[in-house]
Protein backbone atom coordinates (compact mmCIF):
# COMPACT_ATOMS: atom_id res chain seq x y z
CA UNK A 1 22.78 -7.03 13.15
CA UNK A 2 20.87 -9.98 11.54
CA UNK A 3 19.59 -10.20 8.41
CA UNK A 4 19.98 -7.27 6.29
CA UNK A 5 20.23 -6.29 2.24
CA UNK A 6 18.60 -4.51 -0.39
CA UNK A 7 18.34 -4.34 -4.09
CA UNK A 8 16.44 -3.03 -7.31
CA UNK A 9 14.71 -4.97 -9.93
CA UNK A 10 13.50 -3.10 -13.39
CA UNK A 11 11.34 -4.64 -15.84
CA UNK A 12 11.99 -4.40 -19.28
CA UNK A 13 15.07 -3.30 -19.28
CA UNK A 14 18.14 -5.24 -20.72
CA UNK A 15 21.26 -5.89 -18.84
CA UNK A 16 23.36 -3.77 -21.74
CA UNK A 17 21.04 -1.06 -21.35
CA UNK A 18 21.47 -0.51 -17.52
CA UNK A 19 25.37 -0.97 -17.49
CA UNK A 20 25.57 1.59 -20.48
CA UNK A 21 23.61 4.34 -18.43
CA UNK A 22 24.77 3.80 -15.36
CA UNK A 23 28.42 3.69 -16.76
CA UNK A 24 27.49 7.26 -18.09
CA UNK A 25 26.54 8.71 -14.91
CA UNK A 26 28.83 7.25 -12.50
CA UNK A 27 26.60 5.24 -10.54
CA UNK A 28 29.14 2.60 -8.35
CA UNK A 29 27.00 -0.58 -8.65
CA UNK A 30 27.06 -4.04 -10.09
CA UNK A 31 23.96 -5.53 -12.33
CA UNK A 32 22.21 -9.24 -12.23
CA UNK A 33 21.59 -10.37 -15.97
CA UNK A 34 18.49 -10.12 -17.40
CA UNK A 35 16.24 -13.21 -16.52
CA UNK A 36 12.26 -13.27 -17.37
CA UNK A 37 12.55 -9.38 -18.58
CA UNK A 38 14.04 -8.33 -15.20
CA UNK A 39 17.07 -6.78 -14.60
CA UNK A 40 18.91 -6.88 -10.67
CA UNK A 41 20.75 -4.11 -10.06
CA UNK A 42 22.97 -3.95 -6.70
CA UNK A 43 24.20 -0.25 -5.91
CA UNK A 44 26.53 1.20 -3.26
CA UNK A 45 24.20 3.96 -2.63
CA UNK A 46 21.58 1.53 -1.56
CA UNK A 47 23.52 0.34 1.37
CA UNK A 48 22.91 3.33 3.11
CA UNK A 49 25.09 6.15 1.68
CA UNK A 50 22.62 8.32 -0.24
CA UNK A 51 25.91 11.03 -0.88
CA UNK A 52 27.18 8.29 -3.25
CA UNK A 53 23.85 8.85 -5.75
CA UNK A 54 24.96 10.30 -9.13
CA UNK A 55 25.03 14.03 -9.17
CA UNK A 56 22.21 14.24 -12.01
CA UNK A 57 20.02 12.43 -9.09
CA UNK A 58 21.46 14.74 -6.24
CA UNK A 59 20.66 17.44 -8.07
CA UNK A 60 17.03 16.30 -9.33
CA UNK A 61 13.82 18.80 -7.98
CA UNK A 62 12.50 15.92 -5.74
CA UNK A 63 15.32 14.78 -4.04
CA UNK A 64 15.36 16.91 -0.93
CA UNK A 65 11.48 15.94 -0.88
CA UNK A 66 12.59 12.52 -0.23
CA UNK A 67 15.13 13.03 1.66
CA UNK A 68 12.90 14.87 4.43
CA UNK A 69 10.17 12.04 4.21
CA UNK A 70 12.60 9.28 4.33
CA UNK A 71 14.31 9.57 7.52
CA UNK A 72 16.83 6.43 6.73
CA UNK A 73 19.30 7.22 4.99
CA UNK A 74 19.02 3.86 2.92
CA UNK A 75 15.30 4.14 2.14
CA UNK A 76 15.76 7.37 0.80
CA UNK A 77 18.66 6.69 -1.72
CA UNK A 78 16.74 3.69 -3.17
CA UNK A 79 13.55 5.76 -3.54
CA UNK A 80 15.45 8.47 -4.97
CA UNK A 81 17.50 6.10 -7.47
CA UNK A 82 14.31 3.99 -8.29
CA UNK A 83 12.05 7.21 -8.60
CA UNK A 84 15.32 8.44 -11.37
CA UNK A 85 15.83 5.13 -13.56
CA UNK A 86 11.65 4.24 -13.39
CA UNK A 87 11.44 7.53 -15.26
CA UNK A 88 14.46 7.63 -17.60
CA UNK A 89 13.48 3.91 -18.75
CA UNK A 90 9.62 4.61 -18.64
CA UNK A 91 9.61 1.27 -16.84
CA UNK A 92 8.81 0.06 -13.31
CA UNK A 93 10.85 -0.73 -10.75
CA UNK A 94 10.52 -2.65 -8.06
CA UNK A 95 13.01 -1.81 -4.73
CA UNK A 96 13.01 -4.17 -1.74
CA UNK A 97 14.54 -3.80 1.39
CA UNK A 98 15.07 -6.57 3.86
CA UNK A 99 15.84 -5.00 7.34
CA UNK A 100 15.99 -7.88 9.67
CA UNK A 101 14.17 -11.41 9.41
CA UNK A 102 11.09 -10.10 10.05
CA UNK A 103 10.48 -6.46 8.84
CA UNK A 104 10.47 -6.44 4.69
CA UNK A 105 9.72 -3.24 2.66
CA UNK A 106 9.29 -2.36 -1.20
CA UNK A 107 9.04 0.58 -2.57
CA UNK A 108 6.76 0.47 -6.46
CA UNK A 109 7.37 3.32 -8.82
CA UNK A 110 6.80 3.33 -12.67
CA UNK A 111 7.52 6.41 -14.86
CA UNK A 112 9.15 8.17 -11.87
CA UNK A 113 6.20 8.20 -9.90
CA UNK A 114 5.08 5.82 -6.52
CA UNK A 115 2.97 3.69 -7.17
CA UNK A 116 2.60 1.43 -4.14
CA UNK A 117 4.99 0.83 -0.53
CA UNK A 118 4.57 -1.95 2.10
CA UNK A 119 6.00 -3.00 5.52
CA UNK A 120 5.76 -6.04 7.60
CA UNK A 121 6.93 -4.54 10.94
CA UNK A 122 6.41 -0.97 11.98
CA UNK A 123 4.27 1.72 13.59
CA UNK A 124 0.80 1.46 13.08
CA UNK A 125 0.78 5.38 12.08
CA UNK A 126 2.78 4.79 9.24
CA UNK A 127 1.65 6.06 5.74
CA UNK A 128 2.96 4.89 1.81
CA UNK A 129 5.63 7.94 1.05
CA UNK A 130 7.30 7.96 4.41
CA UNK A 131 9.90 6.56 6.72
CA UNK A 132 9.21 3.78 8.19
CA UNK A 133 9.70 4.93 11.64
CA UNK A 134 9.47 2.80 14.16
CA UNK A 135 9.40 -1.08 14.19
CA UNK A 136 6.55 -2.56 16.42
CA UNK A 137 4.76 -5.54 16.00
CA UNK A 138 1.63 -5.09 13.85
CA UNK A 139 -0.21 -6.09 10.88
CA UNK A 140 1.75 -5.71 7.22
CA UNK A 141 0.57 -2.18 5.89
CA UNK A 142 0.33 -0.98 2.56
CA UNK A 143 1.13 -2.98 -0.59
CA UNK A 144 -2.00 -3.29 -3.46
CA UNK A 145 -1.47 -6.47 -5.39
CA UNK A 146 -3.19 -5.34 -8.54
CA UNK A 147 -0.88 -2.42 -8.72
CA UNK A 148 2.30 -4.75 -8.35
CA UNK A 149 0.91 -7.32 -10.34
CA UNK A 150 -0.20 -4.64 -13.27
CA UNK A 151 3.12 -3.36 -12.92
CA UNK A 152 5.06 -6.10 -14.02
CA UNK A 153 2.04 -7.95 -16.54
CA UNK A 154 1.28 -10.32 -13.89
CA UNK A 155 -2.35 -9.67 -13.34
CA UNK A 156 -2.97 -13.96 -12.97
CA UNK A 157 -1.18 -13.39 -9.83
CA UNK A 158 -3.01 -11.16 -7.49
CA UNK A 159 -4.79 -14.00 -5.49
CA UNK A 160 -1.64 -15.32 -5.06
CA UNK A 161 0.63 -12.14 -4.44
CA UNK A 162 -2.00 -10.89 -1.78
CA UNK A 163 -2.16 -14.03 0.23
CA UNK A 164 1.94 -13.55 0.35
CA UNK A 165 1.47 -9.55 1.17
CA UNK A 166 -0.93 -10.43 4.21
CA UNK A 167 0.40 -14.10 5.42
CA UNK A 168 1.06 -12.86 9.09
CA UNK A 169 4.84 -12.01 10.43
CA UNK A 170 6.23 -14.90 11.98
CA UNK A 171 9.91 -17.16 12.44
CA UNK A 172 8.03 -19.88 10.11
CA UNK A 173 7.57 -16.91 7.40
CA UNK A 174 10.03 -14.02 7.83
CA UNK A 175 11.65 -11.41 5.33
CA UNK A 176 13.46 -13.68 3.32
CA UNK A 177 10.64 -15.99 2.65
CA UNK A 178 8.31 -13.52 2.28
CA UNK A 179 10.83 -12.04 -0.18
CA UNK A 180 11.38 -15.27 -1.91
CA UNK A 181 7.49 -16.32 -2.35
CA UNK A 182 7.46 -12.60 -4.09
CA UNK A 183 9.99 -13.22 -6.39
CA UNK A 184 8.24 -16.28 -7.64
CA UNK A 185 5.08 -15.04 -7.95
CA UNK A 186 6.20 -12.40 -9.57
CA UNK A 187 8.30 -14.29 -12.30
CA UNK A 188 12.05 -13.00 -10.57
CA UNK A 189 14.19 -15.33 -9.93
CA UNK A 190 14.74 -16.05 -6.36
CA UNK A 191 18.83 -16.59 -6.19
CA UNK A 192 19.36 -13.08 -7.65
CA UNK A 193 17.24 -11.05 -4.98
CA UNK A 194 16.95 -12.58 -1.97
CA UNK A 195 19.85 -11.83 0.79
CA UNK A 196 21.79 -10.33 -2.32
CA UNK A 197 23.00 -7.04 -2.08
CA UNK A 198 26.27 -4.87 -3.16
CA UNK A 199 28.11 -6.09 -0.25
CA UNK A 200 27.93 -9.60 -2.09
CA UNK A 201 29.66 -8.48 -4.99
CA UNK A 202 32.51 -7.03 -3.59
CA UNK A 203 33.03 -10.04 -1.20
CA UNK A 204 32.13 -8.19 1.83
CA UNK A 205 29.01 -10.21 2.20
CA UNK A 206 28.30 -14.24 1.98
CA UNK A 207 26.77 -14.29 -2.02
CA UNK A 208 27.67 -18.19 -2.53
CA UNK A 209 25.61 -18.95 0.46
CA UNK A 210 22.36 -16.63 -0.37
CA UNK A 211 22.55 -17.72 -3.80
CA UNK A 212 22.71 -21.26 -3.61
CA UNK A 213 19.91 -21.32 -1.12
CA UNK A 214 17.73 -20.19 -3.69
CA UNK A 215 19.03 -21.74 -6.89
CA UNK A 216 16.71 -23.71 -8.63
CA UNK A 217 17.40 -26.32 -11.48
CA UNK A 218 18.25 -23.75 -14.47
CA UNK A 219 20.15 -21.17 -12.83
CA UNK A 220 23.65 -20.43 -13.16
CA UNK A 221 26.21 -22.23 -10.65
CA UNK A 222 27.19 -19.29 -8.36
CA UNK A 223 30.69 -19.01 -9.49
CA UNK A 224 29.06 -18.32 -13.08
CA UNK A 225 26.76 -16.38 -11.56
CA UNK A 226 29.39 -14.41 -9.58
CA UNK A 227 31.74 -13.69 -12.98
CA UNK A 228 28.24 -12.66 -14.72
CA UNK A 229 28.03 -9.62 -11.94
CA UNK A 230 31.47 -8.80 -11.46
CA UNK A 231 32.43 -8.08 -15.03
CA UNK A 232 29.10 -5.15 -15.08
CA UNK A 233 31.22 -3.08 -12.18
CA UNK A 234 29.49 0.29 -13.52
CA UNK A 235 31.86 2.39 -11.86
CA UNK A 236 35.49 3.04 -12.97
CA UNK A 237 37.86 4.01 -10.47
């Protein structure tokens, strides 16, 4: 199966905050602490289950919108749940799935609405807003560095943030490098995000070996990192 993970960064919005709301509506996920104003969040529903969003998304005007234009099944619950929590925090959000090592995809929305998508690896017919059908080799499509870089106050970054958007799909530069350069540039923390999903939290996954790839010098050691994630378990069984 290869590489393979997702997860969903906010900005501006505290640790405390998500874990209170999420606790309210029954969202089953687990939550990064909040590093450089961003916030990790790590939800069962993004590893492919969409039936596992809260009801108040399932029921939301929009969702069977998405659900038509995002074919898979995991794209669509993190578009839906990122679309949801961009608008009740009037923040952005930033959602990034890593499909094997070479196809990467994020999804931008602030204030509930998309602002920006991009794809390393697909069909050249594909379109921001849709599924990403199916993966061919091609140019990367979509993603506008201004609008990522606006969205998170990093407008000194563009020049750098587009050279990462367009550096050409390759073994030397795959997903999780891609994803990692990102991260930097974009003032997230690299051991949080990259190859980190929900799977890592519950031990079904390898976390200690994605994290400490990417730890740098002031991180956490990943067993403090690990107790810092397990003790925000949102859901209560």
């Amino acid at each position: 199966m290869g590489t393979r993970y997702s997860n969903i960064s906010l900005w501006g919005v505290s640790q405390d905050e998500l874990l209170a709301y999420l606790s309210h509506i029954n969202l089953d996920a687990y939550i990064s602490p909040t590093i450089n104003g961003y916030t990790v969040l790590y939800d069962i529903a993004s590893t492919g289950y969409p039936h596992n969003l809260p009801k108040i998304i399932q029921t939301e005007s929009n969702l069977k919108s998405i659900l038509r234009k995002y074919l898979n099944g995991q794209q669509a619950a993190m578009v839906c749940l990122s679309s949801h929590l961009s608008r009740q925090f009037s923040c952005s959000v930033l959602a990034v799935f890593v499909i094997d090592s070479l196809n990467l995809w994020y999804h931008l929305s602030c204030n509930g609405q998309m602002l920006d998508e991009y794809i390393t690896w697909c069909d050249k017919q594909w379109q921001p807003g849709q599924s990403m059908g199916k993966q061919t080799e091609g140019e990367t499509q979509g993603g506008d560095s201004i609008k990522l870089c606006s969205a998170f106050g990093k407008e000194y970054a563009v020049l750098d943030i587009e050279k990462i958007l367009r550096q050409p799909v390759s073994l030397n530069f795959d997903s999780m490098k891609r994803h990692e350069s990102l991260a930097k540039a974009l003032g997230i923390s690299p051991c949080w995000v990259v190859g980190t999903n929900y799977l890592c939290c519950t031990g079904e996954d390898d976390f200690e070996s994605h994290y400490d790839s990417h730890q740098e010098d002031n991180d956490p050691t990943y067993e403090q990192a690990l107790i810092m994630i397990k003790k925000t378990l949102s859901h209560k069984t």
